[in-house]
Each structure stands twice: as C-alpha cells, then as structure tokens.
Protein backbone atom coordinates (compact mmCIF):
# COMPACT_ATOMS: atom_id res chain seq x y z
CA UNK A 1 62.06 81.86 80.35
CA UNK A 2 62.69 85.69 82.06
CA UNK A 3 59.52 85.12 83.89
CA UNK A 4 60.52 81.62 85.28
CA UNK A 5 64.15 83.37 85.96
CA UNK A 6 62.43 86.36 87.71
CA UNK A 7 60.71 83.95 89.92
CA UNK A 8 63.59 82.06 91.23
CA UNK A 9 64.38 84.32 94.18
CA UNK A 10 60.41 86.18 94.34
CA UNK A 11 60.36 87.48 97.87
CA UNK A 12 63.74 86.53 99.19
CA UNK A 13 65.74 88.50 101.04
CA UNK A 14 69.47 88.95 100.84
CA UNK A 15 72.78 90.84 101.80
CA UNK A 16 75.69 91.40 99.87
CA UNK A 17 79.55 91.20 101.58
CA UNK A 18 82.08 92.20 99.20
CA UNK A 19 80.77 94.39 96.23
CA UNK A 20 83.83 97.02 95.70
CA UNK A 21 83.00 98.30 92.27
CA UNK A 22 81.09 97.43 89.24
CA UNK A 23 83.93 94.49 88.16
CA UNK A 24 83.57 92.79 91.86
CA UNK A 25 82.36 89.34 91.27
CA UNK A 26 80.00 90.17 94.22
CA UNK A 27 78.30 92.67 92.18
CA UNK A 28 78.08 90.29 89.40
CA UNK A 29 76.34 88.09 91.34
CA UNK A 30 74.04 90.72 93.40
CA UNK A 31 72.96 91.33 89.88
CA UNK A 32 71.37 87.79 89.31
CA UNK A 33 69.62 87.69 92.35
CA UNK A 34 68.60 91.31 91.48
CA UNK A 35 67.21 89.92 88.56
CA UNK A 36 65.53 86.91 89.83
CA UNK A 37 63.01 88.99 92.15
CA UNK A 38 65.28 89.34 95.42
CA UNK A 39 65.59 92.40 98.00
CA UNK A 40 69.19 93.07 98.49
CA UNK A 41 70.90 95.20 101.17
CA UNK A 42 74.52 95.87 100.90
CA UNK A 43 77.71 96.50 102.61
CA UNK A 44 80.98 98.63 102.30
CA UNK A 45 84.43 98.41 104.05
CA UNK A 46 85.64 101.52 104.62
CA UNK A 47 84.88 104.99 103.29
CA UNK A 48 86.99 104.84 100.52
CA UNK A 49 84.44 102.17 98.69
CA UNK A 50 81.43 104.22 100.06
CA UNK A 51 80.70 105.89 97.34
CA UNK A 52 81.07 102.88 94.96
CA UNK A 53 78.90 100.87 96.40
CA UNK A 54 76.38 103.78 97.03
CA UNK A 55 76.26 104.60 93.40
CA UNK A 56 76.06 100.44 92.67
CA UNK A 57 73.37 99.98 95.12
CA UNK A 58 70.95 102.89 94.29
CA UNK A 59 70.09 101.13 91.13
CA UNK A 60 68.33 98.44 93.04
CA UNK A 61 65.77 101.58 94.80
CA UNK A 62 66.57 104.33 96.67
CA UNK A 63 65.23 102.13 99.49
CA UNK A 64 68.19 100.44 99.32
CA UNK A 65 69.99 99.47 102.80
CA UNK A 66 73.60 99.85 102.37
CA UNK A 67 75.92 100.37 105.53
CA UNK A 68 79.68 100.10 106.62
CA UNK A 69 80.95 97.01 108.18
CA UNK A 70 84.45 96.01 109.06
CA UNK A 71 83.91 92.06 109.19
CA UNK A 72 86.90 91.99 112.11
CA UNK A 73 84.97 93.90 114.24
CA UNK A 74 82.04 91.87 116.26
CA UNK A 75 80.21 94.84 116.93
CA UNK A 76 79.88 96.28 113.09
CA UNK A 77 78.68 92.91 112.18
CA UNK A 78 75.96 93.25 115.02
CA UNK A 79 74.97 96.56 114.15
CA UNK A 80 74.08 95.71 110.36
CA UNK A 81 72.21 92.31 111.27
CA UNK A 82 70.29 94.63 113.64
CA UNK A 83 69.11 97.61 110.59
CA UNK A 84 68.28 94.62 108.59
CA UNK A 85 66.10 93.55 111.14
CA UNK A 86 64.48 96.25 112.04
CA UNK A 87 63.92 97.12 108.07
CA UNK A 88 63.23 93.88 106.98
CA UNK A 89 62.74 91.33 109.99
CA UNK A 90 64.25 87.97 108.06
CA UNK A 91 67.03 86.84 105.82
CA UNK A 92 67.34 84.33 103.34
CA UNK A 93 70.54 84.96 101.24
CA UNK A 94 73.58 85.97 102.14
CA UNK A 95 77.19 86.78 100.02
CA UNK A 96 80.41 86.53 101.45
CA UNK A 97 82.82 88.00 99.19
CA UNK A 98 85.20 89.33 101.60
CA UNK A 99 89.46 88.56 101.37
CA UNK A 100 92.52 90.60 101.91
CA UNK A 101 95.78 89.83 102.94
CA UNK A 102 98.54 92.63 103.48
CA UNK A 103 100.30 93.03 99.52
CA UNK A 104 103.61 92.08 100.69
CA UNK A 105 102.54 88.91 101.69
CA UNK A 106 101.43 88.26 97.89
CA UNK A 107 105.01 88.87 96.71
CA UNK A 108 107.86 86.45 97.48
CA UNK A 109 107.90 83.47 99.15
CA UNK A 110 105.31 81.82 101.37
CA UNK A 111 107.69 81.52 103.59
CA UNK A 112 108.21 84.84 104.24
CA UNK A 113 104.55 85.54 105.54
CA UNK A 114 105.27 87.34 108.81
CA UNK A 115 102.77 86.18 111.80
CA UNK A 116 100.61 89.24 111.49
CA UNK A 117 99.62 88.98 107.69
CA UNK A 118 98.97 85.39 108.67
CA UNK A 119 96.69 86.60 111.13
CA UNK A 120 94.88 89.14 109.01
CA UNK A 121 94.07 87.14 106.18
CA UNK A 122 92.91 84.34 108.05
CA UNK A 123 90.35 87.05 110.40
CA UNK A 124 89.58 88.75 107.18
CA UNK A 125 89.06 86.09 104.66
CA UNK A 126 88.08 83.02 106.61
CA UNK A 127 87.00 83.45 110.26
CA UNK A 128 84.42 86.76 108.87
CA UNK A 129 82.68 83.71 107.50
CA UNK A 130 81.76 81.81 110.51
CA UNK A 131 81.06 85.53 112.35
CA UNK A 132 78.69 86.68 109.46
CA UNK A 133 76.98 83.11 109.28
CA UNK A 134 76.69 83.19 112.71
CA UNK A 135 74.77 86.46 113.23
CA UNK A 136 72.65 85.73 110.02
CA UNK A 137 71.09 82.55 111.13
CA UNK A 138 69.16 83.80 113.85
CA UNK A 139 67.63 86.01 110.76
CA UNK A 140 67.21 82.76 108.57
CA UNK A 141 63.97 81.48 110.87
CA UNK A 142 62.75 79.34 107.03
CA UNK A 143 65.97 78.31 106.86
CA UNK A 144 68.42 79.90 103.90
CA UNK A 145 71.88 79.88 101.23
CA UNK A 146 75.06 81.17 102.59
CA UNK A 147 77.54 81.35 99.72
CA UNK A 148 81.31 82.75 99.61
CA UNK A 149 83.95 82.91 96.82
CA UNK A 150 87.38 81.18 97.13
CA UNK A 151 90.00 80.26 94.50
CA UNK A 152 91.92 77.52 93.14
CA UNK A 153 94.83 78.60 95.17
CA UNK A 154 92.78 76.72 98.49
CA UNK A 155 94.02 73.27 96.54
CA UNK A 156 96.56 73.91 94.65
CA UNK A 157 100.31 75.78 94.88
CA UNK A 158 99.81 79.53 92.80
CA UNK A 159 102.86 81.10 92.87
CA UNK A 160 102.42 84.40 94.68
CA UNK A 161 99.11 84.08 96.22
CA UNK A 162 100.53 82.68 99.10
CA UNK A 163 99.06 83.33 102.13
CA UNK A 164 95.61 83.89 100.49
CA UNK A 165 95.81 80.60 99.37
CA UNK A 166 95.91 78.91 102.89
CA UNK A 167 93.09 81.39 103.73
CA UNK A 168 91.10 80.28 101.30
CA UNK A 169 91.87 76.67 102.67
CA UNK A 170 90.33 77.73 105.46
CA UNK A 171 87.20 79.10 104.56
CA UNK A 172 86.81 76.24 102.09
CA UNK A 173 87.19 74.18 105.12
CA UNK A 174 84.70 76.30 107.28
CA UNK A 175 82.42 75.99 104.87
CA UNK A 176 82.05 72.35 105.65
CA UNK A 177 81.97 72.51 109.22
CA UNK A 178 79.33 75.44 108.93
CA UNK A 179 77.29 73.18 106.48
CA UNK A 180 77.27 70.25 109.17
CA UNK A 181 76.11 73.20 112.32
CA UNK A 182 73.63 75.07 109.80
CA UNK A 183 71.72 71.91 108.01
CA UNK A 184 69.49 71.01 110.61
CA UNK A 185 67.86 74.94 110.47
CA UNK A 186 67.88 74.19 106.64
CA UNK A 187 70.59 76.59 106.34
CA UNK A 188 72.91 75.92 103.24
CA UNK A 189 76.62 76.71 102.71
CA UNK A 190 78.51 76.58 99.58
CA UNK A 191 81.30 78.07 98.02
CA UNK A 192 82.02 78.95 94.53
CA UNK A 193 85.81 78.50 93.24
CA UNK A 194 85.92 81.20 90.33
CA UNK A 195 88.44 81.27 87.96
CA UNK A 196 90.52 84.58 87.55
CA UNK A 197 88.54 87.96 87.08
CA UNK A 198 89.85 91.02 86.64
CA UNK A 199 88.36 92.99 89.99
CA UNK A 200 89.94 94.97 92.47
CA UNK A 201 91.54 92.24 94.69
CA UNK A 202 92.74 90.67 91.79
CA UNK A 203 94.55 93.14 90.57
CA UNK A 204 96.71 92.90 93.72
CA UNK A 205 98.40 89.64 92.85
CA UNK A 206 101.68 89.60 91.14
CA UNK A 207 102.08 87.92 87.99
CA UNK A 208 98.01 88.03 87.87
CA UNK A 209 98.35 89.13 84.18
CA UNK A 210 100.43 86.00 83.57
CA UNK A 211 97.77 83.88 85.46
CA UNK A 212 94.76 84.63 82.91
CA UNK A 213 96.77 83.91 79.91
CA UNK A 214 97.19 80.61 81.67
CA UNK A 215 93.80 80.10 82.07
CA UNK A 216 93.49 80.45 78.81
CA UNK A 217 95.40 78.16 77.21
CA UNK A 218 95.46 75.17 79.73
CA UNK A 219 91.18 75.32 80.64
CA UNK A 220 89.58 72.68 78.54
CA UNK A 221 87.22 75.76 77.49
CA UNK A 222 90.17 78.04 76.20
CA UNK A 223 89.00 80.87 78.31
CA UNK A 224 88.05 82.33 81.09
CA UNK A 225 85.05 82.62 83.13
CA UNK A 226 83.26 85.66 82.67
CA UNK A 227 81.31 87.39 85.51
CA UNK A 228 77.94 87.15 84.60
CA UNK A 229 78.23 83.35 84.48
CA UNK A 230 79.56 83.57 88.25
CA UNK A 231 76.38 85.41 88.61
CA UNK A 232 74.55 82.49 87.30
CA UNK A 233 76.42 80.04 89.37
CA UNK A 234 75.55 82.40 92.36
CA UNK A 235 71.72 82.58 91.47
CA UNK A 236 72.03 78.77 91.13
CA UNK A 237 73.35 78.29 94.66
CA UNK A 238 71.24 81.05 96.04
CA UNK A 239 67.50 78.81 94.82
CA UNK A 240 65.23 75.93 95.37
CA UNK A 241 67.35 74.14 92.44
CA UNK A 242 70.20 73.44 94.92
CA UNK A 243 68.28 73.06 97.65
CA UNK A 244 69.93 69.25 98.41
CA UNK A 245 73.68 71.08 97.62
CA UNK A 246 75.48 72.12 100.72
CA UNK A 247 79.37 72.30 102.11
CA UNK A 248 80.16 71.81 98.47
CA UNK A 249 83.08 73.66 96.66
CA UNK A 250 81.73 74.47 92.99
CA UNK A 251 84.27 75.26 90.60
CA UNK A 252 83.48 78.06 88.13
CA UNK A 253 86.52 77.95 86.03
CA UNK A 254 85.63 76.77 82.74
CA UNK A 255 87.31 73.21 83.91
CA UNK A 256 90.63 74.20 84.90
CA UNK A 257 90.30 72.73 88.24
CA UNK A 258 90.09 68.80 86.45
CA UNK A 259 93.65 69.24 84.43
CA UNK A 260 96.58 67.57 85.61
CA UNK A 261 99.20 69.41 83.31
C-alpha cells in the first residue's frame, strides 16, 4: 500500500501557494504529494513568512525552489513561473491556498465592508486564482490539477466571515469558469471546501473558537476534519484517480455541508 501511495504522483511536478507555517492546510497537503513521489517548489508572501516556509521547505531537499510572490502583483507571478521554468521546464500540480481580507472587515456587519477591503479580498483570494492558473498552463504542456481551498462560508451565511465569504463565492465560481477554459488542454480545476482548522488565517476570524465547537456537535461525524485528511483529499484531487473530476467543489468537512439544522 506505501508503494502504490508513493507512486501516485512519481515524477510530477508541483508548486505550492499558501504554506504559512507547519498548521497551514497548504502544508498539510504539500505533505501528501511529498509523499506520493512529487517535486514541489514553494512560495512565500512577504518576508515575515520567509523564514517559515524556508525551514518547511528544506525538508523536501536543499534543492528546493522556494521564492517570494505577492499574487496581486502580475509581475511576481511572472517571475516565479519563469525560475520554475528554467529549473524544471513543466508543471503538473499546482496549490492555491491564498486568502486575506483586511481584519476589520471580519468583525461586524457585512454591511460595513468598506469598498477597499472588498477590493482586496476579492484580488487576493479570488482573482490570484485565474492569474496563477493562467501563467501555469502554458507550463502544463501534458495537461495538469489546479486545486484551491475555500470554505463553507462561499454557500452559506457565517457570522463574521463576511467579506471572505463572498470571496470565496467567487473563486468557487472561477473555478468553474476556469474548468470550462482549461479542459480542453486536460487541465483540471477543483476546489476543496475544508471544514475549520486551526492555521494562521483562521485564527483571524472572530468567534472562530465558537465555530469549531459547532462543528463538532452539529457534523454527522462529531468532529472536525483534521489536516492530514485534507492532505488526502488534496493528493486525491492532485492524481490519475480524479482524472474525470473537474470545476467540482469537494467538501472536506466531515458532512457538515449536508445538515439543514
């Protein structure tokens, strides 16, 4: 069974969007395809998660291509499609884990969301999805998986996520239309609807706490999803075992998404 597993991914090549620290559901997915026999390359926003994803990355080979990118800026997004080819030459897997929105638009009322934090979450969490899949394809000449990571928010009212929530519309959304441009270079896109983890952007929502304990008692599992299952669900998504899946929304959640109260 590990043998079969480490052959899932043999010879692919991917890039990771997203990994912040160890508890980043990116990272608990790089780790699958790690694991299955891929070649990963990473990236970091900013220097202040330099270091983490450094540290996170080196344990893949020193080899290891890991460079900035600030997914609102065109020409950063160039520049690391442009290492990776000149290192590699081809892509097959790529990892969009990539959302912000400006905190005091995840307090409050929807309402309230000023045009500008509109704006930035939408750039940052949806639109870097079309401008990532966009550059990669010309790298995915055998075709490839595009995956990113939205929320149950997209579909449903959370209190305080707010903004993020229409974001995530979005880039569910996007992921569809990107499915129907990509399928004829046998390009897939999917997106994976996790349930709450504790990571870094989590952590940023208020009442979050509140939100697991939820989970927890209203999921027809009584729990919550744990990260190494969204790495399976990744790994899934990322092989030949999905290969007729695209512009789907998989939900990740240990069935919280079916309940109706």
């Amino acid at each position: 069974m590990e043998l079969k597993q480490m052959s899932l991914l043999s010879g692919k090549v991917g890039i990771v969007f997203g990994v912040a620290n160890k508890r980043s559901i990116a990272w608990a997915i790089a780790q699958a395809w790690h694991e299955a026999g891929a070649r990963l390359a990473f990236t970091y926003q900013g220097e202040r998660l330099r270091e983490n994803v450094e540290e996170l990355g080196a344990a893949f080979g020193s080899d290891t291509l890991i460079l900035p990118c600030d997914v609102t800026k065109d020409e950063d997004i160039a520049t690391v499609f442009e290492a990776l080819k000149a290192k590699v030459g081809r892509l097959d897997l790529l990892l969009h884990s990539v959302a912000f929105a400006p905190r005091d638009a995840l307090e409050g009322q929807f309402l309230s969301t000023s045009r500008e934090a509109f704006r930035i979450a939408h750039d940052v969490s949806a639109y870097s999805l079309v401008a990532l899949a966009r550059t990669a394809a010309s790298l995915m000449g055998d075709g490839g998986s595009i995956i990113t990571m939205s929320y149950y928010g997209a579909e449903k009212v959370v209190p305080h996520y707010n903004v993020m929530g229409v974001a995530k519309a979005a880039l569910e959304a996007s992921t569809r239309y990107l499915a129907y441009d990509l399928g004829p270079r046998k390009i897939r896109v999917n997106c994976i609807s996790a349930g709450p983890v504790n990571t870094l952007a989590a952590r940023g929502i208020s009442g979050f706490t509140e939100m697991v304990k939820h989970y927890e008692t209203h999921a027809p599992l009584k729990r919550n999803v744990l990260p190494q299952e969204l790495g399976a669900a990744g790994l899934f998504l990322a092989s030949d075992g999905s290969a007729a899946i695209t512009g789907q929304v998989i939900y990740v959640d240990c069935g919280y998404q079916i309940m109706g109260m």
